[in-house]
C-alpha atoms as a PDB file:
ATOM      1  CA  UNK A   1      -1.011  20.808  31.378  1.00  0.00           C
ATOM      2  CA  UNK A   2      -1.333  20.791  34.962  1.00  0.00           C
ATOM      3  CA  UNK A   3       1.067  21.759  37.259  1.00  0.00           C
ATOM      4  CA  UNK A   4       1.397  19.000  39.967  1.00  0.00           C
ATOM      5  CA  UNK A   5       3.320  20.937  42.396  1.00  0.00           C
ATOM      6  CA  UNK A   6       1.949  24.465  41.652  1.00  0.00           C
ATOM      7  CA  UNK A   7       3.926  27.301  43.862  1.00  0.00           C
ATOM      8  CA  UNK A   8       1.058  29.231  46.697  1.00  0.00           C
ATOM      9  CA  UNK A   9       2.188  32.579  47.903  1.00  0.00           C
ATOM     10  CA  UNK A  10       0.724  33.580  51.156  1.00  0.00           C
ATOM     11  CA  UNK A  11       0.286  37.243  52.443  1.00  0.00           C
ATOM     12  CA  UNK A  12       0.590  37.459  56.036  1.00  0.00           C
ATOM     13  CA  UNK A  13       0.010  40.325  58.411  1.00  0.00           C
ATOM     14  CA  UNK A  14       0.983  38.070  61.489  1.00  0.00           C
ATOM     15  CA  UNK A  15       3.428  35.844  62.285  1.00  0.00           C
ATOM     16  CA  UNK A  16       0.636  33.336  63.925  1.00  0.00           C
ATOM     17  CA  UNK A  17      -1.433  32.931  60.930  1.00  0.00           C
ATOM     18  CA  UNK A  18       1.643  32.217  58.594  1.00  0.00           C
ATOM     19  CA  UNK A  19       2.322  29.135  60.848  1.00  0.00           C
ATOM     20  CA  UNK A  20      -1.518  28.088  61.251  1.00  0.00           C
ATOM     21  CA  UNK A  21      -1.653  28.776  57.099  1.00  0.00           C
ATOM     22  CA  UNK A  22       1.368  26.700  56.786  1.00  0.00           C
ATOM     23  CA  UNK A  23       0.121  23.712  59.094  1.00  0.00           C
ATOM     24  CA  UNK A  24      -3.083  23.602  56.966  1.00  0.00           C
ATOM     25  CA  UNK A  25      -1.248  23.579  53.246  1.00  0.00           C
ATOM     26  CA  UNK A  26       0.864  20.820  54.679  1.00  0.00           C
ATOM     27  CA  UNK A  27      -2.357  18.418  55.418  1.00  0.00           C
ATOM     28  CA  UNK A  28      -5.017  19.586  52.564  1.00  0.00           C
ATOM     29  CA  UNK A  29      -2.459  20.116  50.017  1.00  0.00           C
ATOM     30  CA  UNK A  30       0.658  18.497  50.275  1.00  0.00           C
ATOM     31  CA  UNK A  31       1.341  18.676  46.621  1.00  0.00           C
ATOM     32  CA  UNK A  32       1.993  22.783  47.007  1.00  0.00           C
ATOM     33  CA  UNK A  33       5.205  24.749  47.197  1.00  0.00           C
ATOM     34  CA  UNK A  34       4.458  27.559  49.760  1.00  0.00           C
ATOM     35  CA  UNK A  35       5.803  30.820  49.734  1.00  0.00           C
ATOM     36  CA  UNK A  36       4.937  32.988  52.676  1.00  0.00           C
ATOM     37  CA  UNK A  37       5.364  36.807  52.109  1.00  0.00           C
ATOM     38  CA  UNK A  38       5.138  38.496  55.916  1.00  0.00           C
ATOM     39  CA  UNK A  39       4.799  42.243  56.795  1.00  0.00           C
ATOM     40  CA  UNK A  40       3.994  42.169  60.637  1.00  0.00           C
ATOM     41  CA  UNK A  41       3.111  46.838  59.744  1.00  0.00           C
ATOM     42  CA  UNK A  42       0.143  45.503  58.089  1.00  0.00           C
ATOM     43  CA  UNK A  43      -2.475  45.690  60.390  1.00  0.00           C
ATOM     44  CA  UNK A  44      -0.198  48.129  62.763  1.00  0.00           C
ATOM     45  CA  UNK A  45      -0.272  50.826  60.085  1.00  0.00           C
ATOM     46  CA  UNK A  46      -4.051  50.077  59.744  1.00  0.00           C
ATOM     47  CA  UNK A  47      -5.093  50.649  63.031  1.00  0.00           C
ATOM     48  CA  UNK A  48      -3.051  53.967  62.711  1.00  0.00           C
ATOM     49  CA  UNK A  49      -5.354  55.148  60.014  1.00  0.00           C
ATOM     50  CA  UNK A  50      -8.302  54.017  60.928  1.00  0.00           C
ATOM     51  CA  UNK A  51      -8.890  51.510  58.335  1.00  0.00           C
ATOM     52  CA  UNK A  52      -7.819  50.776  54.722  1.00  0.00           C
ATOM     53  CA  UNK A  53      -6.419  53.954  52.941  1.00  0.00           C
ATOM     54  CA  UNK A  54      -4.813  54.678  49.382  1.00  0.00           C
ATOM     55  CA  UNK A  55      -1.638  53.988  50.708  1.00  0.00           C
ATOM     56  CA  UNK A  56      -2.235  50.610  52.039  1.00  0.00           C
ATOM     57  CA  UNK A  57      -4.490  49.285  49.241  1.00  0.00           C
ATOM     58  CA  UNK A  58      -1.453  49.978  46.630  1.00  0.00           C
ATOM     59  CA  UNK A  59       1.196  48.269  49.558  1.00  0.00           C
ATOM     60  CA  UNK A  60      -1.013  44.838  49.471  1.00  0.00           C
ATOM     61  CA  UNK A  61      -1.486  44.906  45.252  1.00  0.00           C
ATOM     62  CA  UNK A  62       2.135  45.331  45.649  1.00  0.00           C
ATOM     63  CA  UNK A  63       2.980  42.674  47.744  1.00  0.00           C
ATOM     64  CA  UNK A  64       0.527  40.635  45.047  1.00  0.00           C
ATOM     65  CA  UNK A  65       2.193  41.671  42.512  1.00  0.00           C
ATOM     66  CA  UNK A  66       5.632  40.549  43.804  1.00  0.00           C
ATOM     67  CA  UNK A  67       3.829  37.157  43.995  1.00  0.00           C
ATOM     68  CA  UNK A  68       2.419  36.747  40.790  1.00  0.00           C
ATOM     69  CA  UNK A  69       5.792  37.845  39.376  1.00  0.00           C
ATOM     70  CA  UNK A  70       7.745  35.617  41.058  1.00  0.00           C
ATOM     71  CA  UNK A  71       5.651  32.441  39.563  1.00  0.00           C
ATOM     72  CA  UNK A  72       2.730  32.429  42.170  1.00  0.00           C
ATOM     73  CA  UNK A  73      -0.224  30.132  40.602  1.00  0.00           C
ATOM     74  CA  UNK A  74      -2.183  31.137  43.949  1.00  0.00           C
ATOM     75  CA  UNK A  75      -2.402  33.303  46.131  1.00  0.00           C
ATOM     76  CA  UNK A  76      -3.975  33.325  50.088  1.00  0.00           C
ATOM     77  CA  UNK A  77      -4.157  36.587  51.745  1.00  0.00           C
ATOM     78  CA  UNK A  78      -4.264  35.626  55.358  1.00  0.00           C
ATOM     79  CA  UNK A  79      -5.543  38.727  56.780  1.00  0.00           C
ATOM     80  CA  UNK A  80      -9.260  38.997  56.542  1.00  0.00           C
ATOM     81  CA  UNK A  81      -8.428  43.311  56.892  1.00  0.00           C
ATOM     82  CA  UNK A  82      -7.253  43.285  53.627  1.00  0.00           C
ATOM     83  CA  UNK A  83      -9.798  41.545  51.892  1.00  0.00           C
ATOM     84  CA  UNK A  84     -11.072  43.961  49.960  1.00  0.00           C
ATOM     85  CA  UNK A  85      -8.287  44.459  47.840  1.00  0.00           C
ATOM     86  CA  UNK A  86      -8.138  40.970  46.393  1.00  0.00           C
ATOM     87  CA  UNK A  87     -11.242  42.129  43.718  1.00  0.00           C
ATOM     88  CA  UNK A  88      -9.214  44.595  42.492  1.00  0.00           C
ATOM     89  CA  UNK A  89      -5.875  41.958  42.457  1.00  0.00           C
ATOM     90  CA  UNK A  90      -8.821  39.482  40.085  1.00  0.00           C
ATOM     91  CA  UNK A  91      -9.021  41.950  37.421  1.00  0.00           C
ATOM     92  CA  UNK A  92      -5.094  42.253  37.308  1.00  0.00           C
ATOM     93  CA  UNK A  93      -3.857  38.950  37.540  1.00  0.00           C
ATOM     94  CA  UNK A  94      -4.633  36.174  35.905  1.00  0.00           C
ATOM     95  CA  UNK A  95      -4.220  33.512  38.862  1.00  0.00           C
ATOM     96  CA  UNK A  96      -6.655  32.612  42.039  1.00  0.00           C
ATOM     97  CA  UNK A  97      -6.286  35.139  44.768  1.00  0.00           C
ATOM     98  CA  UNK A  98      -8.254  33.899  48.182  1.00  0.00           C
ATOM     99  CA  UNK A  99      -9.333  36.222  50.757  1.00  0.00           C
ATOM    100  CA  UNK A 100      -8.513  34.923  53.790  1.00  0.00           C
ATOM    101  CA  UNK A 101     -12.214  33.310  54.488  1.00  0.00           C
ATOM    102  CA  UNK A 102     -13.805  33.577  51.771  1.00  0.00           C
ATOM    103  CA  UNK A 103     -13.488  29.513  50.960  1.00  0.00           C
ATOM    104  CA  UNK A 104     -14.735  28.266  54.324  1.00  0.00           C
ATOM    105  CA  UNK A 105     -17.493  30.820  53.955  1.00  0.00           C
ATOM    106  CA  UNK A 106     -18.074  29.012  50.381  1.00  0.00           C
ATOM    107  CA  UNK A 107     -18.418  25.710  51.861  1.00  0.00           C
ATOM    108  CA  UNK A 108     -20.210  26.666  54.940  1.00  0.00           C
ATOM    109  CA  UNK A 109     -23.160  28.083  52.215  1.00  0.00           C
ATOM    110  CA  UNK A 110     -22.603  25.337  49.689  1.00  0.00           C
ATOM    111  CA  UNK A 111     -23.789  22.699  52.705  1.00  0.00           C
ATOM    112  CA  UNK A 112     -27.334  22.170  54.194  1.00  0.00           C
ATOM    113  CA  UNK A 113     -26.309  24.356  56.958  1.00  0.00           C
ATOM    114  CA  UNK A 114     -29.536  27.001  57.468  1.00  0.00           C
ATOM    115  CA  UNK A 115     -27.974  28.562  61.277  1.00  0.00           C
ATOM    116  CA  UNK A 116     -24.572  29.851  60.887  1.00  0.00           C
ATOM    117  CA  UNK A 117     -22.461  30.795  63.869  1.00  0.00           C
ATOM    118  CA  UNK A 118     -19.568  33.380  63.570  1.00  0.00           C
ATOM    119  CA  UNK A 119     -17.008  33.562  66.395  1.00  0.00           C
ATOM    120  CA  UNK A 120     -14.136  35.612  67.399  1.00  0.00           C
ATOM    121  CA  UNK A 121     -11.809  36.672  69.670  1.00  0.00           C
ATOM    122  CA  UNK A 122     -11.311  40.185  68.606  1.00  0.00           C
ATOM    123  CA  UNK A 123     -14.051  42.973  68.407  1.00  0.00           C
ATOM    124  CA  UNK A 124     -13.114  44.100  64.115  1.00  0.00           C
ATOM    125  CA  UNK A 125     -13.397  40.195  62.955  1.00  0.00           C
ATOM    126  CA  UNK A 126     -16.887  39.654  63.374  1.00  0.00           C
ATOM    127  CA  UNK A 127     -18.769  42.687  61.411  1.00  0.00           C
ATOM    128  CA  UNK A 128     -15.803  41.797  58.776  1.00  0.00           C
ATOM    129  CA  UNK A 129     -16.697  38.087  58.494  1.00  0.00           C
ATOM    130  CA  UNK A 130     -20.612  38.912  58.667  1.00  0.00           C
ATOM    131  CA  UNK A 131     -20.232  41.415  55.898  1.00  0.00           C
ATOM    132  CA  UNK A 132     -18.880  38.775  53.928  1.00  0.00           C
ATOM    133  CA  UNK A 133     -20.264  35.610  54.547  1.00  0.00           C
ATOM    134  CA  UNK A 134     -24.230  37.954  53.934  1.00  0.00           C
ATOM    135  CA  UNK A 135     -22.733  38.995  50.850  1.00  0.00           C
ATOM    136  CA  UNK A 136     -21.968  35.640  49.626  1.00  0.00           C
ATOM    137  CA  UNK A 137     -25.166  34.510  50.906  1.00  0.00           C
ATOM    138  CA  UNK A 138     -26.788  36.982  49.348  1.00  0.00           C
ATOM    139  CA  UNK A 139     -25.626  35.404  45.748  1.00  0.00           C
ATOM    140  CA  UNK A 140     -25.521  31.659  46.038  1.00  0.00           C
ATOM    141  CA  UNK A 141     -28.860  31.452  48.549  1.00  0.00           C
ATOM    142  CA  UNK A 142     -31.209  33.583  47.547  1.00  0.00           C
ATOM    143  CA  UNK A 143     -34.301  30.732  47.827  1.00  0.00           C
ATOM    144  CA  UNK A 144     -32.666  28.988  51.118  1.00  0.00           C
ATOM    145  CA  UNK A 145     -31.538  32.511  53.450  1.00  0.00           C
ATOM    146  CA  UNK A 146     -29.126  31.523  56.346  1.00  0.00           C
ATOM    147  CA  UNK A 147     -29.551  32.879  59.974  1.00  0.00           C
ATOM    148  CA  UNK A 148     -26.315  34.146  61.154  1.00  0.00           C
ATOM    149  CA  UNK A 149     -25.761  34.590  65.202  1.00  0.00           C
ATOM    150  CA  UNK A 150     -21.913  36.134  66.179  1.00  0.00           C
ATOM    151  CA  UNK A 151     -20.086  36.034  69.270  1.00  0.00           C
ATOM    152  CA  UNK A 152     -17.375  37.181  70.845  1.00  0.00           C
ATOM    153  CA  UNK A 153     -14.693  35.965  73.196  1.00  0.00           C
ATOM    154  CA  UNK A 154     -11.512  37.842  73.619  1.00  0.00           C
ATOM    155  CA  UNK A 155     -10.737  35.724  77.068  1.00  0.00           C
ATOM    156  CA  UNK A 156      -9.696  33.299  74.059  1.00  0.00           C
ATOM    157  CA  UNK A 157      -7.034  35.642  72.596  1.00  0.00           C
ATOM    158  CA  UNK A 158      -5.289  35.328  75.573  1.00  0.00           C
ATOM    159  CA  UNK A 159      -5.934  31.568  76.704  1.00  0.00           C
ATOM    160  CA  UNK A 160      -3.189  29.376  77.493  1.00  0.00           C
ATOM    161  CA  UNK A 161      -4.169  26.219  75.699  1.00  0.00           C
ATOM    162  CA  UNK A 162      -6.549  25.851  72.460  1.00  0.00           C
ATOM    163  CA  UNK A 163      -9.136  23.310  75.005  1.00  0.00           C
ATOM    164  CA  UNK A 164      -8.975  26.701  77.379  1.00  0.00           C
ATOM    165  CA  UNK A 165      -9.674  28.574  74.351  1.00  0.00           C
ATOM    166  CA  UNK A 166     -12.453  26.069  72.762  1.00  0.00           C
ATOM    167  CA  UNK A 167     -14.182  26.607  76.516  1.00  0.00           C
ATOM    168  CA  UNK A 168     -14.146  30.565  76.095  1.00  0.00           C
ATOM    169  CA  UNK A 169     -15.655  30.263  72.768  1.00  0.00           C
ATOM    170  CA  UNK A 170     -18.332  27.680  73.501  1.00  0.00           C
ATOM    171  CA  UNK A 171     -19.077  30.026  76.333  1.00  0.00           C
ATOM    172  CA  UNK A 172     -19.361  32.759  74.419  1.00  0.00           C
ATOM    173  CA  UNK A 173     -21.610  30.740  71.861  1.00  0.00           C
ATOM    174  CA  UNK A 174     -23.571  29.827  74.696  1.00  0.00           C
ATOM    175  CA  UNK A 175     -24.256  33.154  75.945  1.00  0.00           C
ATOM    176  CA  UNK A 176     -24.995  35.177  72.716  1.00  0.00           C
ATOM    177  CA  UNK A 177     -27.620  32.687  71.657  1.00  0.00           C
ATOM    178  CA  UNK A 178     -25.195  31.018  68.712  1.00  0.00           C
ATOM    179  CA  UNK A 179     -24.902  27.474  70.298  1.00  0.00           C
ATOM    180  CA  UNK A 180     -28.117  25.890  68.688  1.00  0.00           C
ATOM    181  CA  UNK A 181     -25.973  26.893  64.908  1.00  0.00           C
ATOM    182  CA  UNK A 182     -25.669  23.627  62.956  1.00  0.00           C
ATOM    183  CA  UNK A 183     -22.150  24.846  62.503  1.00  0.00           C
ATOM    184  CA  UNK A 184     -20.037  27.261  63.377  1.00  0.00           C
ATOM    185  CA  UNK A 185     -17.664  29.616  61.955  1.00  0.00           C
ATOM    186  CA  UNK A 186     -14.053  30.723  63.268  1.00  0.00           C
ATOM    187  CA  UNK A 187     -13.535  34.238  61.767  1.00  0.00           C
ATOM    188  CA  UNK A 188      -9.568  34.300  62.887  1.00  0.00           C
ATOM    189  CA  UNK A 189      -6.861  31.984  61.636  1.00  0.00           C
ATOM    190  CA  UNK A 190      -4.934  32.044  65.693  1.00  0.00           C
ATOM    191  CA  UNK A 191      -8.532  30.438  66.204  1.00  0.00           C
ATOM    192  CA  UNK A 192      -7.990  27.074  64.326  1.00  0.00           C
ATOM    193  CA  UNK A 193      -5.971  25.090  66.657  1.00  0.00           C
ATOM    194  CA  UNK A 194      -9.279  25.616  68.912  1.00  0.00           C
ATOM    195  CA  UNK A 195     -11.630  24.185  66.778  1.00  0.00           C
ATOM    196  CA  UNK A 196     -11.321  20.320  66.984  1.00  0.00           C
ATOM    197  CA  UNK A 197     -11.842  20.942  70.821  1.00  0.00           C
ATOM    198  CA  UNK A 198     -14.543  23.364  70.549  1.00  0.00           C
ATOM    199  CA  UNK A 199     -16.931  20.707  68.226  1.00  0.00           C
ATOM    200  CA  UNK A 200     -16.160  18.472  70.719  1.00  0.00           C
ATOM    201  CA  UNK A 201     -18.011  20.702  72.816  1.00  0.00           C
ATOM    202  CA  UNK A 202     -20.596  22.020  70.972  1.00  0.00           C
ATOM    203  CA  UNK A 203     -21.602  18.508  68.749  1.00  0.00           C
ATOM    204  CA  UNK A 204     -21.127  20.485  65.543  1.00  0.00           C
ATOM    205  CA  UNK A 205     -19.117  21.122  62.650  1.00  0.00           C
ATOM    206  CA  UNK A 206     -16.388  23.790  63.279  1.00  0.00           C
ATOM    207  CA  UNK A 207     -15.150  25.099  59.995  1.00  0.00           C
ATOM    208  CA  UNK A 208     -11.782  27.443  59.505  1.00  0.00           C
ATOM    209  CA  UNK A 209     -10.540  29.489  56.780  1.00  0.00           C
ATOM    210  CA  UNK A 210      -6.866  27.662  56.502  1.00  0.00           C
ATOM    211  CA  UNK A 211      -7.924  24.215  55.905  1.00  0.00           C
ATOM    212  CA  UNK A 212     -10.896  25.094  53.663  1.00  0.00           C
ATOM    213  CA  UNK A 213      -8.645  27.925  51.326  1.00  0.00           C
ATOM    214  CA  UNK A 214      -6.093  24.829  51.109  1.00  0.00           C
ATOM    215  CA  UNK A 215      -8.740  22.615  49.622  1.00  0.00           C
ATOM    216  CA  UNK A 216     -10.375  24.644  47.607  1.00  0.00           C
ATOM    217  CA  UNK A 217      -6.712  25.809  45.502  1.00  0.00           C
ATOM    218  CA  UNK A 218      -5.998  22.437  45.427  1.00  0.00           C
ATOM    219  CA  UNK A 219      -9.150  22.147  43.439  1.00  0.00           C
ATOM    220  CA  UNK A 220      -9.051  24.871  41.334  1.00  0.00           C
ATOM    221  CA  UNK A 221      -4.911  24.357  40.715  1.00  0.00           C
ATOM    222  CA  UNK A 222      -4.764  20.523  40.560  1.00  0.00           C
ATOM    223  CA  UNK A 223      -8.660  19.734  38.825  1.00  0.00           C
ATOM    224  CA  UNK A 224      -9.154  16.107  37.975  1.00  0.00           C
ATOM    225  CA  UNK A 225      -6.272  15.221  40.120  1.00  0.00           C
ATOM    226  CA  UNK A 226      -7.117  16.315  43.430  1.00  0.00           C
ATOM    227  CA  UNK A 227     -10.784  14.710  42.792  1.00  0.00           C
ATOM    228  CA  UNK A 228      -8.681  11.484  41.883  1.00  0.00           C
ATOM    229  CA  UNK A 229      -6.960  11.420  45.353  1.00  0.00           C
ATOM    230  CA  UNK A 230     -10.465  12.382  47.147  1.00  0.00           C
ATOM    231  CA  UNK A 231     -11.882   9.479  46.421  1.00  0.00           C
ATOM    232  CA  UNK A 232      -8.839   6.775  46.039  1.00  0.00           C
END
């Protein structure tokens, strides 16, 4: 039996992407009870190491596991650093557990996109989002390959209105090549209240990771239902 109203836990490293995370469950899948699970040492203690160490890895499967305890059906981590725990969190629990991007990076490949854009505002986010998004590319389209250009903008970390930020970014497409991509990419979840503006801009899709991680639990969770209401 389905669960209509299926509980999502989010894992959130930053207070800014539990409210963009939020936002986004609230319009692509209303139906969800959302539980957001903060620590704001997350990427703090990560830096401090210099990356992902034993330590960490068994803090975020804990954090999971507090989730999936507590009746999680789904599970969003919202920090693309800690992505590379959620393969070993698959072979433990027996619920869907997102990395951050991964779904926008699924429907981004799925289209008839063949130029790819990947954009940022902070130097670790783009070889993180590249590494993934080749790596899925490298499964689902092997006889169509995708070009991938990246930029970066950190003026838009610091703008002071997402149409200030959209104009860093498309400025920052511009300049590394990446504006002729048939869509484009936001590797950062503080990014998405940018992106309407910025395909203004630009004349192309812009995808994010919130909205499209929404949409695709709603799928998986809801099935048949959630098709229903597509197309009603």
């Amino acid at each position: 039996m389905i669960e209509t109203h299926p509980l999502i836990a989010m894992i959130h490293a930053v207070p800014a992407g539990a409210r963009i995370a939020q936002s986004a469950f609230a319009e692509e899948f209303p139906e969800a009870r959302v539980w957001n699970l903060l620590d704001d040492r997350l990427l703090e203690d990560a830096r401090t190491v210099g990356g992902l160490d034993g330590a960490l890895r068994r803090r975020m499967l804990r954090l999971i596991a507090h989730a999936a305890d507590g009746g999680a059906r789904g599970l969003l981590l919202t920090c693309s650093s800690y992505g590379e725990v959620v393969d070993t969190a698959r072979t433990l629990w027996g619920i869907p557990v997102l990395k951050s991007d991964e779904a926008m990076f699924r429907a981004a490949l799925a289209g008839s996109y063949d130029r790819l854009a990947v954009v940022a505002s902070t130097p670790p986010a783009v070889p993180a989002a590249v590494a993934q998004l080749e790596s899925l590319a490298a499964e689902v389209r092997l006889d169509n390959p995708v070009q991938i250009k990246t930029a970066l903008s950190e003026e838009a970390a610091v703008a002071d209105s997402p149409e200030a930020a959209a104009r860093h970014l498309a400025d920052a497409l511009h300049a590394a090549g990446a504006a002729e991509a048939q869509a484009v990419l936001l590797a950062q979840y503080s990014l998405t209240p940018a992106g309407g503006a910025l395909a203004d801009l630009l004349g192309v899709p812009v995808l994010d990771g919130a909205g499209a991680a929404a949409r695709e639990l709603r799928t998986m969770l809801l099935g048949d239902l959630a098709q229903t209401a597509a197309v009603s």
